[in-house]
Protein backbone atom coordinates (compact mmCIF):
# COMPACT_ATOMS: atom_id res chain seq x y z
CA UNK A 1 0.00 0.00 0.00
CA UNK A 2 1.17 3.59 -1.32
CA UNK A 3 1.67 6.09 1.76
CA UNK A 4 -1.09 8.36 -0.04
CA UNK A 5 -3.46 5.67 0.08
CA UNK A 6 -2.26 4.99 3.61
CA UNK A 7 -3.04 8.69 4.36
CA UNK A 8 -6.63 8.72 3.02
CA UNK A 9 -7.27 5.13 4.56
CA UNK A 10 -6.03 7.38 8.06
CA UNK A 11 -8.37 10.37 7.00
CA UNK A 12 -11.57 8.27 5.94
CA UNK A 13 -11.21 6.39 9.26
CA UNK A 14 -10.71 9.43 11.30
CA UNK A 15 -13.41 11.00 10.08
CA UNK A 16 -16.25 8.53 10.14
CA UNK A 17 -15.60 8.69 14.03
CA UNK A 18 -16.48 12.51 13.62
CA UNK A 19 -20.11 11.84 11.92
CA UNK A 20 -21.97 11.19 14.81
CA UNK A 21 -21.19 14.45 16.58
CA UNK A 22 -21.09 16.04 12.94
CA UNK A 23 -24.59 14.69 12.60
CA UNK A 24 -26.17 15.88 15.37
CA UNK A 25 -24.48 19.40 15.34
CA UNK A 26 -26.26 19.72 11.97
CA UNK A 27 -29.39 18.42 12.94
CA UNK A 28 -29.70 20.50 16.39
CA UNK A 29 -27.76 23.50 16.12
CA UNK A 30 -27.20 24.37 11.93
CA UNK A 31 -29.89 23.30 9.84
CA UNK A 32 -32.50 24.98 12.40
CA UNK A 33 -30.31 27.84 12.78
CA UNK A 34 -30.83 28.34 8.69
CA UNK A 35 -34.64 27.22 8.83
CA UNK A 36 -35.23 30.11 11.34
CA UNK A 37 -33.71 32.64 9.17
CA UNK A 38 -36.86 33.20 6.92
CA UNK A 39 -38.07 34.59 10.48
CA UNK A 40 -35.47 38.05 9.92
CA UNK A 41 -36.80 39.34 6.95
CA UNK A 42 -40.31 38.35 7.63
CA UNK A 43 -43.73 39.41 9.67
CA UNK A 44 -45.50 37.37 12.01
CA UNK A 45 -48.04 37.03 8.84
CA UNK A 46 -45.18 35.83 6.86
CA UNK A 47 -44.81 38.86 4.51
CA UNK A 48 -41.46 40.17 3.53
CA UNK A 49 -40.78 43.14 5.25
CA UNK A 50 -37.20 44.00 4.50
CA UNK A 51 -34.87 45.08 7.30
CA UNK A 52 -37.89 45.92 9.13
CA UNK A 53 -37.25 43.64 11.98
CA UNK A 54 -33.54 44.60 12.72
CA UNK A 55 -34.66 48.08 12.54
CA UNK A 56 -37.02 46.86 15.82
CA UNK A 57 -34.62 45.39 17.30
CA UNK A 58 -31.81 47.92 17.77
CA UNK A 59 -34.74 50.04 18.75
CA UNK A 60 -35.41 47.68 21.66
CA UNK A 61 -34.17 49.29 24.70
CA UNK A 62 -34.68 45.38 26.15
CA UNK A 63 -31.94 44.71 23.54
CA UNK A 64 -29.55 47.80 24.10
CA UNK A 65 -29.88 47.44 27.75
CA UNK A 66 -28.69 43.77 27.42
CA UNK A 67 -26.20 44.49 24.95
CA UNK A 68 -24.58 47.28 26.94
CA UNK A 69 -24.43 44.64 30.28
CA UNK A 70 -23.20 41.97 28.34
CA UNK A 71 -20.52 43.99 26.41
CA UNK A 72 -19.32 45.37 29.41
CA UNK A 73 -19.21 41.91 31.23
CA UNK A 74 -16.91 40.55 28.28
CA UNK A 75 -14.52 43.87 28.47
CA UNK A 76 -14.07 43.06 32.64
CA UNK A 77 -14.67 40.01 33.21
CA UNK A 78 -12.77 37.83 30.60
CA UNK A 79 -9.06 40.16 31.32
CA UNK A 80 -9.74 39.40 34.72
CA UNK A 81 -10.21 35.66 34.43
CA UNK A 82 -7.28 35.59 32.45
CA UNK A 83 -4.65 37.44 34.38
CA UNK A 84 -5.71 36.26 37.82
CA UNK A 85 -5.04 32.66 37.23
CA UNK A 86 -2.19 33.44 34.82
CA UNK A 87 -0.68 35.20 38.29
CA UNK A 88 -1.60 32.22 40.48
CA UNK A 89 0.07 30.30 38.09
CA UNK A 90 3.24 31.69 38.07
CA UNK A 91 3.23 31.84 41.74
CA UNK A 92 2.31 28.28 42.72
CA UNK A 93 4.64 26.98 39.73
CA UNK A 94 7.93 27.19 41.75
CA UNK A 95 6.31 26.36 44.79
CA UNK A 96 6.61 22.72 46.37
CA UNK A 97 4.18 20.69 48.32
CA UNK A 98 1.05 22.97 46.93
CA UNK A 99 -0.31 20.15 45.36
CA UNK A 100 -3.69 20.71 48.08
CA UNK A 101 -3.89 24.31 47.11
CA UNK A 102 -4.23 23.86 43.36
CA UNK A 103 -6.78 21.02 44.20
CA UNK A 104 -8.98 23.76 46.15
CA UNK A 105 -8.28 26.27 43.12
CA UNK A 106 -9.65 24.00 40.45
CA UNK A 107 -12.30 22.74 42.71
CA UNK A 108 -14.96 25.00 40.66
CA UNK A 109 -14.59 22.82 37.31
CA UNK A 110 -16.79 19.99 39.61
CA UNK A 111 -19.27 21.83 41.22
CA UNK A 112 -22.54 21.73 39.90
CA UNK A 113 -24.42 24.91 38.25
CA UNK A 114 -27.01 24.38 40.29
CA UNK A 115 -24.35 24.21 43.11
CA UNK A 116 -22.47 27.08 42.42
CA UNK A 117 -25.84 29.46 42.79
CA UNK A 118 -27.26 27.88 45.95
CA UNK A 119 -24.02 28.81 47.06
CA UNK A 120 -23.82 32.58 45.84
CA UNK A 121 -27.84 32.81 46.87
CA UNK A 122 -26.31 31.78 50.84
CA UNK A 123 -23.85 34.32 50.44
CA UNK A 124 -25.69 37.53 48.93
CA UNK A 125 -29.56 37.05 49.59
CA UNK A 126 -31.09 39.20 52.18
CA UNK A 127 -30.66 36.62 54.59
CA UNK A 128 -27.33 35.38 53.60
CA UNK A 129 -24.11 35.69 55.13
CA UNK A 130 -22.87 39.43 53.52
CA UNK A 131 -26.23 40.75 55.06
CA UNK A 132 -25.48 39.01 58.49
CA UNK A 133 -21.98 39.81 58.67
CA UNK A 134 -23.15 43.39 57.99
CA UNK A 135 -25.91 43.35 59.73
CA UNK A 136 -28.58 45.03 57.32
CA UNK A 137 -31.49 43.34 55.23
CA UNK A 138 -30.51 43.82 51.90
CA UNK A 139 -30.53 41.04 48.60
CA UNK A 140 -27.65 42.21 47.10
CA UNK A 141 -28.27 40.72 43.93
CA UNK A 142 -31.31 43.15 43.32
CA UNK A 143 -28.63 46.08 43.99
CA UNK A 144 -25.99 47.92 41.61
CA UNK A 145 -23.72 44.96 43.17
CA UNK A 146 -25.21 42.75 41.50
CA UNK A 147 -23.20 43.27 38.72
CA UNK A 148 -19.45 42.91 40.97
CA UNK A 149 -21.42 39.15 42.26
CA UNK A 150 -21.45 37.98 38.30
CA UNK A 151 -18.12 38.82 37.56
CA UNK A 152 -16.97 37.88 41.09
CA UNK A 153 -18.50 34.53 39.83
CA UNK A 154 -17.89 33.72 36.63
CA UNK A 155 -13.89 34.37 37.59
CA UNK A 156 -14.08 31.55 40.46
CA UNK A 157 -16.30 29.37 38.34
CA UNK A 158 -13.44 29.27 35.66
CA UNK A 159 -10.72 29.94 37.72
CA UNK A 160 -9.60 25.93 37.59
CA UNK A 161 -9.95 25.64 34.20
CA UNK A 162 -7.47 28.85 33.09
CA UNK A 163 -5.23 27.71 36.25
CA UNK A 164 -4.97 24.40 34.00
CA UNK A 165 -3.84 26.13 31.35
CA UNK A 166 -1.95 28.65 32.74
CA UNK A 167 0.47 26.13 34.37
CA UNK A 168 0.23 23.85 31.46
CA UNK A 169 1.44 26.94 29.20
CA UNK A 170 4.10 27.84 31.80
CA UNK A 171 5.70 23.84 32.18
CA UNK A 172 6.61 24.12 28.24
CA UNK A 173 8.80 27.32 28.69
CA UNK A 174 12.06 25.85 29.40
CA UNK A 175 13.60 26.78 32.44
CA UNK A 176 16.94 27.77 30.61
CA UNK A 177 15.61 30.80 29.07
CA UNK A 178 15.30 32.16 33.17
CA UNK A 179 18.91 31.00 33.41
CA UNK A 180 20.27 32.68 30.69
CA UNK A 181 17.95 36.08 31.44
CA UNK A 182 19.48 36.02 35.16
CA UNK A 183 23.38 35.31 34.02
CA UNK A 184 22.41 38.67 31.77
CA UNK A 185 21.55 40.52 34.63
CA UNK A 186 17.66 40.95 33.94
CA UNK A 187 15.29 41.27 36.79
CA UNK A 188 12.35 39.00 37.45
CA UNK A 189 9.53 41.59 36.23
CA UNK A 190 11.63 42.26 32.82
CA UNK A 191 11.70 38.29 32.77
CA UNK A 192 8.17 38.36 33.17
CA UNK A 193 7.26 40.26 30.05
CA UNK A 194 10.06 39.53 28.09
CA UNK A 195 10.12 35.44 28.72
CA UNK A 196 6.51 34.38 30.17
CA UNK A 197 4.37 36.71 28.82
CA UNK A 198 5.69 36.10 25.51
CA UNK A 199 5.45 32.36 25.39
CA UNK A 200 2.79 31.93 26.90
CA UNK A 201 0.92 33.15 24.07
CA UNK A 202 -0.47 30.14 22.20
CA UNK A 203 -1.75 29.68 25.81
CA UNK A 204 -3.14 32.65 26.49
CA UNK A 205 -4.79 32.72 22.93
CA UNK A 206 -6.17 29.36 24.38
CA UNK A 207 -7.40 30.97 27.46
CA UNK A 208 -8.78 34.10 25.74
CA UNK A 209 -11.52 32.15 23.26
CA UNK A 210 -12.32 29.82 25.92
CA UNK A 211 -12.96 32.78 28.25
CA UNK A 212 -15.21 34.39 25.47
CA UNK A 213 -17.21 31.32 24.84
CA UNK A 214 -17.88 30.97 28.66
CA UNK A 215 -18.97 34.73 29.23
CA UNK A 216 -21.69 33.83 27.21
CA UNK A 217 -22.63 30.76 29.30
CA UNK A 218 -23.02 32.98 32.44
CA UNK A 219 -26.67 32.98 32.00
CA UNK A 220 -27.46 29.73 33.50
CA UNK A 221 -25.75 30.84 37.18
CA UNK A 222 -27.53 34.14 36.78
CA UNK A 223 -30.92 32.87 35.73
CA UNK A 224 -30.84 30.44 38.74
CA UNK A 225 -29.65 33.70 40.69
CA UNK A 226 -32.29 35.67 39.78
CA UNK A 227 -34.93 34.26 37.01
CA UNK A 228 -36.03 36.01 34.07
CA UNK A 229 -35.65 39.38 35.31
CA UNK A 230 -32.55 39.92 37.20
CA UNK A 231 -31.61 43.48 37.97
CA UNK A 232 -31.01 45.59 34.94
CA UNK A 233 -26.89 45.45 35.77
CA UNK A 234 -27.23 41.87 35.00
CA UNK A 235 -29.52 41.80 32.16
CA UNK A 236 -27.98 39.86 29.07
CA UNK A 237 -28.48 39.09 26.06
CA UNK A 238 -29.71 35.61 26.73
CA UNK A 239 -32.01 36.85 29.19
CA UNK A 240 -33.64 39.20 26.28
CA UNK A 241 -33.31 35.91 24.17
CA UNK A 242 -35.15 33.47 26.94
CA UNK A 243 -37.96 36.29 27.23
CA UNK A 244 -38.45 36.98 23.66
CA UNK A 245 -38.64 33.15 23.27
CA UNK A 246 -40.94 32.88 26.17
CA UNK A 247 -43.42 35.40 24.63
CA UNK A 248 -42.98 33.32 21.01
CA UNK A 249 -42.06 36.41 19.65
CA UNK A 250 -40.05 34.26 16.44
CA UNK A 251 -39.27 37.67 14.60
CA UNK A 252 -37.39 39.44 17.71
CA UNK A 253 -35.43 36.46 18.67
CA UNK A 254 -34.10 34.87 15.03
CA UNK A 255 -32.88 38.27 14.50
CA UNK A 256 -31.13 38.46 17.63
CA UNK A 257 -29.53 35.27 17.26
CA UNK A 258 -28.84 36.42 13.42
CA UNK A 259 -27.10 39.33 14.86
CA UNK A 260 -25.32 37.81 18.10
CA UNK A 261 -23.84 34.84 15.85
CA UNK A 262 -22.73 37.45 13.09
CA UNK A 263 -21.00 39.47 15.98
CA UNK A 264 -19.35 36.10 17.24
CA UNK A 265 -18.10 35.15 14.26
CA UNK A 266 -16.52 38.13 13.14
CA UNK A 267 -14.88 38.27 16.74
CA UNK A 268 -13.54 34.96 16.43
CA UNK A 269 -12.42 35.07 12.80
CA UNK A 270 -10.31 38.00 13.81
CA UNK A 271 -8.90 36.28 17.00
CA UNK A 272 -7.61 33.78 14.97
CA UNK A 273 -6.28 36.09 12.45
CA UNK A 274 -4.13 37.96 15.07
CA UNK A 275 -3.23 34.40 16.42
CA UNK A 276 -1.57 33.98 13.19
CA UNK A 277 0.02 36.89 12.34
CA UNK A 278 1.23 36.85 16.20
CA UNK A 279 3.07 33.37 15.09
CA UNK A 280 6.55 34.42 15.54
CA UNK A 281 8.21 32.29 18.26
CA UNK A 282 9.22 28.46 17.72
């Protein structure tokens, strides 16, 4: 047998063990997600109407309030989540007989949704622990703290994760880069941007999508927090979604999910772009 053939025999195999998942991505997620299109351009009588519908939408202040919140989530939370495990990292990497510590850290990836807001519910309702401590009667999560509590929480809830691949990203930088940094007489913050920031790159690429994809994802703990109408700090777009989806409103929410899934894309087509250009270290 040719090594060609050999190759395709490898590629044909490899890939009928992707059709299942291939087949129910398409069936679930893509095919519906093109059926519901005829929804953006039409009525709820079925006539074409244009841009009509988009033109609703941005006038939504439902939709601008929950873009705004969610926007402004991504732009705090996700650096956050990022660079506190990335310093955790770097601080627990030298350090022997942690092993416990890191267990604790990453003890969020295992915990239950449903877990992690019975949890945040003891700590911030108005009977919860921050009132008692405090001593005042107040459900913080109907406050303008509300807001702090979601990013508070979606950083512990994928704290473990990023730790993971924040020390998996800092075990490949070979520890004779540091040695040949220090014989040149540069400090440790210099060998901080200059050796660890640098490579870990490809991990903190990693980091930064996964991040993205999960700040979207935050509307499950919120939700349980809070239901369908949280207080208007917390307000995202997948609680306009839920609603709008609630009320069968088919027109408002295909053109949402036109528009969110066009803004994703674009996003992640140029995060991989800069990913590649940034492809300058072997």
């Amino acid at each position: 047998m040719s090594k060609a053939l050999k190759i395709r025999k490898e590629n044909v195999i490899a890939f009928s063990f992707l059709i299942p998942s291939l087949t129910g991505v398409a069936l679930f997620y893509i095919i519906p997600f093109f059926m519901s299109l005829g929804y953006v351009t039409t009525n709820s009588s079925g006539n074409f109407i244009d841009i009509d519908n988009f033109v609703n939408l941005f006038s939504s202040e439902a939709f601008r309030l929950a873009s705004w919140n969610t926007f402004r989530f991504m732009t705090i939370a996700i650096p956050l989540s990022i660079a506190i495990p990335l310093f955790i990292a770097c601080l627990l990497f030298n350090l022997k007989g942690m092993g416990w510590l890191k267990t604790i850290l990453m003890s969020p990836l295992v915990i239950p949704t449903a877990g992690i807001a019975f949890f945040f519910q003891s700590l911030f309702m108005s009977n919860g622990f921050v009132s008692r401590l405090l001593n005042v009667n107040t459900d913080w999560l109907q406050t303008d703290h509300a807001f702090a509590i979601a990013v508070g929480l979606y950083i512990w809830k994928n704290l473990g994760f990023n730790l993971v691949l924040a020390l998996a990203a800092r075990a490949n930088i070979p520890h004779e880069y540091y040695e040949w940094a220090s014989v040149e007489g540069m400090g440790k913050i210099r060998m901080f941007f200059k050796i660890t920031v640098i490579y870990l790159m490809p991990g903190l690429f990693i980091m930064f999508v996964m991040s993205f994809i999960n700040s979207f994802r935050i509307y499950r703990e919120l939700y349980m927090l809070s239901g369908n109408y949280p207080h208007q700090s917390i307000y995202m777009l997948q609680h306009y979604m839920n609603n709008q989806f609630m009320w069968l409103n088919r027109q408002n929410l295909t053109t949402s999910a036109f528009v969110i899934t066009f803004v994703i894309a674009v996003f992640m087509v140029g995060f991989f772009i800069i990913d590649k250009k940034s492809e300058f270290i072997e």
